[in-house]
Protein backbone atom coordinates (compact mmCIF):
# COMPACT_ATOMS: atom_id res chain seq x y z
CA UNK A 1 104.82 111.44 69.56
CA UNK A 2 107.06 114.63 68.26
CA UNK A 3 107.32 115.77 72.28
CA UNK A 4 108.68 112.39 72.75
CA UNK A 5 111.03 112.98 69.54
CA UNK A 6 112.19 116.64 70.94
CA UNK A 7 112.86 115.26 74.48
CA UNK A 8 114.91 112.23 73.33
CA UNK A 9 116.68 114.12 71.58
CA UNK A 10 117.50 116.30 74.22
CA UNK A 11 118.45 114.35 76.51
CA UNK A 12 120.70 112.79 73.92
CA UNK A 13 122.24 116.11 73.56
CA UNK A 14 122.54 116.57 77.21
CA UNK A 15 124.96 114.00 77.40
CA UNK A 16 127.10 114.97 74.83
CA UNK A 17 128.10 118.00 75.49
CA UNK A 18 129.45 116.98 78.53
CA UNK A 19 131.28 113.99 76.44
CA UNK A 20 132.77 116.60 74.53
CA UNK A 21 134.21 118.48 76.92
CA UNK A 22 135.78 115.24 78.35
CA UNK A 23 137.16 114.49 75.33
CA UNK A 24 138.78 118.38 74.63
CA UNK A 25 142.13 117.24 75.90
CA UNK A 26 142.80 114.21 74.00
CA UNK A 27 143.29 113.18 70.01
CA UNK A 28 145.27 115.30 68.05
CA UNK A 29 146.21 118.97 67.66
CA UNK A 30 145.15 119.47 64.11
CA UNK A 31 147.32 117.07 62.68
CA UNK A 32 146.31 113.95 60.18
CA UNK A 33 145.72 110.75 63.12
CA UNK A 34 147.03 107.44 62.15
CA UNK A 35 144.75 104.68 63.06
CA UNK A 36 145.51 101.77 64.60
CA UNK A 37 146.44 98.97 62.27
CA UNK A 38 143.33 96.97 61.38
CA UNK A 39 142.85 93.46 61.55
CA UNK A 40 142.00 90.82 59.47
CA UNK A 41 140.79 87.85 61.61
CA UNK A 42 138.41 88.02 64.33
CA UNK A 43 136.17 85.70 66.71
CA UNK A 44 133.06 85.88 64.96
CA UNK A 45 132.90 84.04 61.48
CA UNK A 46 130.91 85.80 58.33
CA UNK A 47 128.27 83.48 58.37
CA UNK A 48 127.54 84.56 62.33
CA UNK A 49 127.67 88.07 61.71
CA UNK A 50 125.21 87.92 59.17
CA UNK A 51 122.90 86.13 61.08
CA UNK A 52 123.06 87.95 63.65
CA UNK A 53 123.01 91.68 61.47
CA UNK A 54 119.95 93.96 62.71
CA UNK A 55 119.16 97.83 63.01
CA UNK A 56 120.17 99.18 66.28
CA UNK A 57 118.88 102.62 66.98
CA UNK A 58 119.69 102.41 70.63
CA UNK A 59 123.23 103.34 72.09
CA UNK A 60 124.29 103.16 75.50
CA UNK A 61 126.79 105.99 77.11
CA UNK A 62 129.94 103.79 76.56
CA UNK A 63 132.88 105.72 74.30
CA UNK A 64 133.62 103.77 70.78
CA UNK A 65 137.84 103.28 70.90
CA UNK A 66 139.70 104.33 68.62
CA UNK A 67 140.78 100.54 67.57
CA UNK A 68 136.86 99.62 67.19
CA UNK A 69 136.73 103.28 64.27
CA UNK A 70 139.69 102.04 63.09
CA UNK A 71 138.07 98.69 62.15
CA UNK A 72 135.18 100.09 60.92
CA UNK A 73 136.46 102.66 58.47
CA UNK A 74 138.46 99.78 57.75
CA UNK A 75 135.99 97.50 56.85
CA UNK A 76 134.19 100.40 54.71
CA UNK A 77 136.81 101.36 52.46
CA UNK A 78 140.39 100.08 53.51
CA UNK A 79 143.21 99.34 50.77
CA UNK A 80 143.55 95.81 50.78
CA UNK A 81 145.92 95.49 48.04
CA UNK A 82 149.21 97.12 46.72
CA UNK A 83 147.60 97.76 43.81
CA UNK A 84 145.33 100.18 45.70
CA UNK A 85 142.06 97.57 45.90
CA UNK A 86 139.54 98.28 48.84
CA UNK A 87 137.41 96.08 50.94
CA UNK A 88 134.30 97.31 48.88
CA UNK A 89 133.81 97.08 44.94
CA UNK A 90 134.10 99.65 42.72
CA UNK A 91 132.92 100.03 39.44
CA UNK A 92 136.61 100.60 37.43
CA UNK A 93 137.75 101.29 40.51
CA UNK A 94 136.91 104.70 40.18
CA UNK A 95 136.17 104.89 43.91
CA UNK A 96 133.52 107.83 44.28
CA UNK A 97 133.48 107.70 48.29
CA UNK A 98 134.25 110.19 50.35
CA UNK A 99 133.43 109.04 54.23
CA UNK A 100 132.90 111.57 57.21
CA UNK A 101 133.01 110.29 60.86
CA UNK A 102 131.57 112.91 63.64
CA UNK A 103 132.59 111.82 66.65
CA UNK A 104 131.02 113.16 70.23
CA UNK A 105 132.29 110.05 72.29
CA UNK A 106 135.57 108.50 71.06
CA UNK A 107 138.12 107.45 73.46
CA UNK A 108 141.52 109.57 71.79
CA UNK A 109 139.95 111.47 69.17
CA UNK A 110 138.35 115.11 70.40
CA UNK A 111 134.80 116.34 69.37
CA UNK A 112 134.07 116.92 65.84
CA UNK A 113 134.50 116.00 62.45
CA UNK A 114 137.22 113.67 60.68
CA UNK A 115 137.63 113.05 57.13
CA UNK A 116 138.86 109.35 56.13
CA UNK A 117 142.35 109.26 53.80
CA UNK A 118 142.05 105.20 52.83
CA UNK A 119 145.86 105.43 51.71
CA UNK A 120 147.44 106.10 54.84
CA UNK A 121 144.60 104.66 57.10
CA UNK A 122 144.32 107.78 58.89
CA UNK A 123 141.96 111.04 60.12
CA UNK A 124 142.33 114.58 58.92
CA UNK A 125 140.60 116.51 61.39
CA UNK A 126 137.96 118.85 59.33
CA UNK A 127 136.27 120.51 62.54
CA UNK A 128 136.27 120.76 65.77
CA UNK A 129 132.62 121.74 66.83
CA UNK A 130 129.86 118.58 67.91
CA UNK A 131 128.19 117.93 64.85
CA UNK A 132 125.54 115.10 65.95
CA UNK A 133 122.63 117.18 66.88
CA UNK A 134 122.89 119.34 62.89
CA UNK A 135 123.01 116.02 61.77
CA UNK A 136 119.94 114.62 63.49
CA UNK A 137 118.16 117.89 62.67
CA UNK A 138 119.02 117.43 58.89
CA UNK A 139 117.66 113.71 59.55
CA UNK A 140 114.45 114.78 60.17
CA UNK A 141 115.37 114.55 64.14
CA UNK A 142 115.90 110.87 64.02
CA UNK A 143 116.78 110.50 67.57
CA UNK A 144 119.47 107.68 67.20
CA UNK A 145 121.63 109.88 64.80
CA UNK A 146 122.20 112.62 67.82
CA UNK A 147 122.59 109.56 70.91
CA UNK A 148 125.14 107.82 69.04
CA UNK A 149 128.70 108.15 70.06
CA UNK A 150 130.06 108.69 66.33
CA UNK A 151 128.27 108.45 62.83
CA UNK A 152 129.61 107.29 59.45
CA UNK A 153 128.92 109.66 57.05
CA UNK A 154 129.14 107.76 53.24
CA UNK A 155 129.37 110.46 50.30
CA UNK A 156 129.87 110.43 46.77
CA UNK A 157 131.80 112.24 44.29
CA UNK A 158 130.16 110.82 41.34
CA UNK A 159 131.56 113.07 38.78
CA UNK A 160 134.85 109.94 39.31
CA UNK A 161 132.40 107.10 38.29
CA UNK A 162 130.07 109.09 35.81
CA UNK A 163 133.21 110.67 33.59
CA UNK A 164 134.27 106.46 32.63
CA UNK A 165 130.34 105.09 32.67
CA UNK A 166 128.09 107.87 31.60
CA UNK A 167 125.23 108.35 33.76
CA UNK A 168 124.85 104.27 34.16
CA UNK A 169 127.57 105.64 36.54
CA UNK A 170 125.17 106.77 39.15
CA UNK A 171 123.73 103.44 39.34
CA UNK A 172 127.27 101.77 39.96
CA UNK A 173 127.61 105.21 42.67
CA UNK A 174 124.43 103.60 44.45
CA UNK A 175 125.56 100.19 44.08
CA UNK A 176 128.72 100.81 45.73
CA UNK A 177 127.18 103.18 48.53
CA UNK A 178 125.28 99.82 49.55
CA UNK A 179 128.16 97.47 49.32
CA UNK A 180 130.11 99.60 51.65
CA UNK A 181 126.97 100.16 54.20
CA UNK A 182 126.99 95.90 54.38
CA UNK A 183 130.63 95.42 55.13
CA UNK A 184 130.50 98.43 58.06
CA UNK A 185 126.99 96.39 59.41
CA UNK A 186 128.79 93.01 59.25
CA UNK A 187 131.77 94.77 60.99
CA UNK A 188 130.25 96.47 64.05
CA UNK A 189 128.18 92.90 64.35
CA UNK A 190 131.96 91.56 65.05
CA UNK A 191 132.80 93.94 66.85
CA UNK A 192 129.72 93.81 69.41
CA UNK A 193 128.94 96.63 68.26
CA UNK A 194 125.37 98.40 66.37
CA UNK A 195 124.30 100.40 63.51
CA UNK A 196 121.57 101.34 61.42
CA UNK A 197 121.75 102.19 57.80
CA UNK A 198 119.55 106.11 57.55
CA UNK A 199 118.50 107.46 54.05
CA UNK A 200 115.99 109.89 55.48
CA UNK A 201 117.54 113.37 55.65
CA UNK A 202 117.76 116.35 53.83
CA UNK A 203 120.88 116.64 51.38
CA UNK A 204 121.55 120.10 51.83
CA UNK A 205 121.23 120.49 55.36
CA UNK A 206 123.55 117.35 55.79
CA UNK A 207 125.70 119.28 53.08
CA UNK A 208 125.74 122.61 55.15
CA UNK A 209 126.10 121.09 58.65
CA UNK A 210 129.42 118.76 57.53
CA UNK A 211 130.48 121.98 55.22
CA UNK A 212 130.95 119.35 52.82
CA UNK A 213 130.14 119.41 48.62
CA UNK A 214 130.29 115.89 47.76
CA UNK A 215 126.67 114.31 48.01
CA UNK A 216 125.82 112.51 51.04
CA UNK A 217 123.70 108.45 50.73
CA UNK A 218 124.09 107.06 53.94
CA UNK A 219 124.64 108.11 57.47
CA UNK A 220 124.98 104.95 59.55
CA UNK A 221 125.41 105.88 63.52
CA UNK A 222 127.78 103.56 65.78
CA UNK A 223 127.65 102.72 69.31
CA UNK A 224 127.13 100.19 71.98
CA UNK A 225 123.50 98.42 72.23
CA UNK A 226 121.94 99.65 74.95
């Protein structure tokens, strides 16, 4: 079973490197990257999106656009409101999350890692080196996490919850990880898109890979069914 694991992966890795040398010549310079504006109607209603929700851990070759990340990131933690509200609940509104998007196979955006500003709806480049196969090693090789064309990253600075709450504050942390994870589920669903919600990796390697020091919860790949 773990030869099966090791070649998958491979194979996964195969293809892309050669995505991310495709991909060298476009996105930005170094530069923040403002995303495409998001929308907020689509074809598919709520109630057919959740019926339709399941774990995908299967991604074809096809490039995610840079429209379809903008609409996801969106749908995780995009201001809504002049009053700075976001798409997901927060406890006080002390909004905890930091998200991470490592991108191999993005149409626009070059190879590596992008940190989400929710304010300006925009990318601030963080790295520039393929990320997906650290990340799938830190995930206890979960094959899916290295195939995918981008993953979500969801981390938490809970000190921003904890210093209002207490420790109950970690609890509202959780809470909100999970409400965010839905809304990005629902959202690839509309978009045709899939995703699978992964718990199972080890902090610090996640931690050391991204170069990161808030504490990762979730790492949800995206990509095409294959």
């Amino acid at each position: 079973m773990y030869g099966g694991v090791i070649l998958t992966v491979g194979l996964a890795l195969f293809f892309i490197a050669g995505a991310c040398r495709q991909e060298a010549s476009q996105g930005s310079s170094g530069g923040e990257i403002k995303l495409p504006k998001p929308r907020d109607k689509g074809p598919m209603s709520v109630e057919e999106a959740l019926s339709r929700r399941r774990s995908v851990r299967e991604y074809s070759d096809q490039p995610l656009s840079l429209p379809e990340v903008s609409q996801i990131l969106w749908a995780a933690q995009g201001v809504t409101s002049p009053r700075g509200f976001r798409t997901a609940p927060s406890a006080g509104a002390t909004y905890p999350m930091e998200l991470y998007l490592t991108a191999s196979r993005v149409t626009g955006l070059s190879c590596g890692l992008y940190h989400y500003q929710p304010d300006r709806h925009s990318l601030r480049p963080v790295g520039k080196r393929e990320l997906n196969r650290e990340l799938a090693e830190a995930s206890l090789s979960q094959s899916w996490i290295a195939a995918a064309p981008a993953n979500l990253v969801i981390a938490a600075v809970c000190k921003r919850t904890t210093r209002k709450y207490g420790q109950r504050g970690i609890r509202y942390v959780y809470m909100e990880a999970g409400h965010i994870a839905e809304n990005v589920c629902l959202q690839a669903e509309a978009l045709g898109l899939g995703t699978v919600v992964v718990g199972a990796f080890e902090d610090d390697a996640v931690q050391e890979a991204l170069r990161i020091q808030e504490d990762p919860l979730y790492i949800m790949p995206l990509g095409r069914r294959r």
